[in-house]
Protein backbone atom coordinates (compact mmCIF):
# COMPACT_ATOMS: atom_id res chain seq x y z
CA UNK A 1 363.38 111.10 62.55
CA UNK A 2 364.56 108.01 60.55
CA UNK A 3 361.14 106.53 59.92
CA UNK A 4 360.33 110.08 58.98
CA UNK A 5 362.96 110.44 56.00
CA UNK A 6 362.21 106.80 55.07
CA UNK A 7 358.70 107.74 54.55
CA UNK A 8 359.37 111.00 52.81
CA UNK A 9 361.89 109.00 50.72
CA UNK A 10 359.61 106.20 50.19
CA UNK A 11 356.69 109.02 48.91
CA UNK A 12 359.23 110.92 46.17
CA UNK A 13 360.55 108.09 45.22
CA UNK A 14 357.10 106.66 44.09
CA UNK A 15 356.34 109.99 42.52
CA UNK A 16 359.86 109.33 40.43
CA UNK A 17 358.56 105.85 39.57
CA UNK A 18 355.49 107.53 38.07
CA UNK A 19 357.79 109.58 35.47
CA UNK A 20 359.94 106.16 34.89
CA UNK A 21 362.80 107.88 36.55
CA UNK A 22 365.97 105.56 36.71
CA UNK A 23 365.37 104.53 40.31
CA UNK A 24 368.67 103.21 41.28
CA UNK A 25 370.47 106.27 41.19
CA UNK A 26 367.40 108.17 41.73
CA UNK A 27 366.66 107.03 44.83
CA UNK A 28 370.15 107.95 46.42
CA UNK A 29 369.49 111.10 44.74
CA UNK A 30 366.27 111.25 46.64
CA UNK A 31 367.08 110.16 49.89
CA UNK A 32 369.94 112.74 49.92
CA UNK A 33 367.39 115.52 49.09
CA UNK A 34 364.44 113.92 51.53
CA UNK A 35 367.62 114.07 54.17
CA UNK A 36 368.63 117.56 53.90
CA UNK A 37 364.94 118.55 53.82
CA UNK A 38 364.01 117.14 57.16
CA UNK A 39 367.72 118.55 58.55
CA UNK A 40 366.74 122.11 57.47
CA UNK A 41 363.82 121.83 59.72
CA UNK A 42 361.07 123.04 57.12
CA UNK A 43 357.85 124.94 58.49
CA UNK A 44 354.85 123.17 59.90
CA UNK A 45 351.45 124.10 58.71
CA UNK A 46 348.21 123.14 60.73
CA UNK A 47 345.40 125.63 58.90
CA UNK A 48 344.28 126.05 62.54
CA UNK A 49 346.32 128.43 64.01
CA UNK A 50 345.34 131.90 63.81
CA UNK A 51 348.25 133.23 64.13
CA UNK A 52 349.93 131.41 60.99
CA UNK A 53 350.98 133.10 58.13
CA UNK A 54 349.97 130.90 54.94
CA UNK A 55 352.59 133.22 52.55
CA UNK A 56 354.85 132.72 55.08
CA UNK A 57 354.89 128.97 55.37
CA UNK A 58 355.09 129.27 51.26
CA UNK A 59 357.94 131.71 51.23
CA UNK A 60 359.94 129.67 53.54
CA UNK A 61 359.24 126.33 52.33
CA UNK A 62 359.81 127.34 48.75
CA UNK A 63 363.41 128.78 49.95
CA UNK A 64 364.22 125.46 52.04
CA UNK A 65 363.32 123.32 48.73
CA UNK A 66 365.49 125.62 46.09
CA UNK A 67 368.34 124.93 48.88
CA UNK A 68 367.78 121.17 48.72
CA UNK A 69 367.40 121.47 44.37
CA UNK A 70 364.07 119.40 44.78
CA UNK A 71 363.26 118.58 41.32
CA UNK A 72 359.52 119.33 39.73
CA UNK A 73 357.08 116.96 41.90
CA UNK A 74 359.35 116.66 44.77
CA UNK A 75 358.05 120.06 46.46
CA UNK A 76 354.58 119.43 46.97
CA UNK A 77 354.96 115.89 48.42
CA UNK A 78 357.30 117.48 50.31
CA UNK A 79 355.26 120.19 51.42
CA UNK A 80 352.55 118.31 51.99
CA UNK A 81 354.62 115.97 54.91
CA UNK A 82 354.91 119.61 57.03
CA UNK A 83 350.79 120.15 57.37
CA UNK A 84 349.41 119.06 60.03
CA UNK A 85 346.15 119.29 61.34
CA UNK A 86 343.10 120.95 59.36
CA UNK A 87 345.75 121.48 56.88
CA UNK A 88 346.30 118.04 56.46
CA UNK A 89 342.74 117.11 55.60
CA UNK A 90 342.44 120.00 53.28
CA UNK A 91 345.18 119.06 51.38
CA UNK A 92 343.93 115.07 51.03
CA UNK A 93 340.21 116.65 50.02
CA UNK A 94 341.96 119.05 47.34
CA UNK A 95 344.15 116.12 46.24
CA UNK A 96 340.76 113.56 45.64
CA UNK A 97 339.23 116.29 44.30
CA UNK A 98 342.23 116.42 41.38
CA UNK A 99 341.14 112.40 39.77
CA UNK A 100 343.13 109.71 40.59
CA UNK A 101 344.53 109.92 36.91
CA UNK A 102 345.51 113.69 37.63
CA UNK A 103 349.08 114.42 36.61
CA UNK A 104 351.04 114.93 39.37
CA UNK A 105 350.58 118.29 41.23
CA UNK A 106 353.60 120.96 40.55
CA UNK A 107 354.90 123.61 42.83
CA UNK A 108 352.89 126.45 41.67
CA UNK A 109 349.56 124.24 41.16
CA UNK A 110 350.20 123.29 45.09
CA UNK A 111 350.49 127.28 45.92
CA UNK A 112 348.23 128.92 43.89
CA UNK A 113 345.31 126.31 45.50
CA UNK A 114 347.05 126.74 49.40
CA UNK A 115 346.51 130.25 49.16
CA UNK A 116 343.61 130.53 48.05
CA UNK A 117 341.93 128.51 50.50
CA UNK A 118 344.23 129.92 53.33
CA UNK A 119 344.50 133.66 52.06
CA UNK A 120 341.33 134.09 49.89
CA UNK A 121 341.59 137.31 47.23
CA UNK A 122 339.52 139.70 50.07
CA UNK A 123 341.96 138.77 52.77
CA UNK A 124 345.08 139.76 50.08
CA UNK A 125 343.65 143.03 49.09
CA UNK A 126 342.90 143.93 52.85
CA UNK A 127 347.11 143.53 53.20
CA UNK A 128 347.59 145.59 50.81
CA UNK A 129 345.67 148.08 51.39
CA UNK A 130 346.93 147.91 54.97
CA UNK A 131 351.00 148.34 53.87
CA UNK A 132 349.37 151.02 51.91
CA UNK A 133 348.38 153.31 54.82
CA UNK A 134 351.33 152.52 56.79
CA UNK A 135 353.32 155.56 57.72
CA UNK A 136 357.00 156.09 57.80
CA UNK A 137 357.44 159.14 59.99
CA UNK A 138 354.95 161.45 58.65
CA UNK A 139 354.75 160.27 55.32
CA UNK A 140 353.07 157.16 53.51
CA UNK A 141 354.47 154.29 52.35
CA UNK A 142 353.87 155.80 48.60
CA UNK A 143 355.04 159.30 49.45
CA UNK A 144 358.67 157.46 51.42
CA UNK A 145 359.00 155.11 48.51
CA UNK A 146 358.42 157.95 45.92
């Protein structure tokens, strides 16, 4: 677990080098954060699970890095330690595919292009339309909501 938070601190703290953060205090800063990340035990993402829920792994990853007040960049490196897997390589291919002299990637960049590769727009509606037809006793969802 140590050489994992040394690595994840090692990864944000490059990433705050790249905005000339000051690093001194920065890195504690980091570290802290890279700490408490790994001690919230964060979802794991392998693309190759049927089973997995891609919103999911979003919606709980996105609460476990408001908790730990990761700053702009911090999430998707972050992130991007917990795939594993398929998931892994897809996120290396999408990051090559960005430049090298690509900003770096922000938390909505990272989820808008996760989610669309792991819950493409016909796989969304086809939710929807499913919570749509469920049924609450005798009525729709619609019809109980209304």
């Amino acid at each position: 677990m140590r050489d994992a938070i040394q690595l994840l601190t090692r990864l944000v703290a490059t990433q705050a080098q790249r905005q000339e953060v000051g690093i001194g205090h920065a890195d504690r800063a980091i570290s802290m954060r890279v700490h408490d990340f790994i001690n919230l035990d964060p979802p794991v993402f392998t693309g190759a699970d049927p089973n997995e829920d891609p919103q999911v792994f979003i919606d709980r990853m996105q609460r476990t890095l408001r908790v730990i007040k990761a700053t702009v960049t911090e999430p998707v490196e972050l992130s991007s330690y917990r795939l594993l897997d398929v998931a892994v390589n897809w996120y290396e291919s999408w990051e090559f595919s960005r430049g090298e002299d690509a900003p770096p990637t922000v938390w909505q960049e990272f989820t808008e292009a996760f989610l669309r590769h792991y819950l493409p727009p016909e796989l969304r509606r086809a939710r929807v339309d499913r919570f749509l037809t469920l049924q609450q006793g005798n009525m729709s969802v619609r019809e109980y909501k209304l």
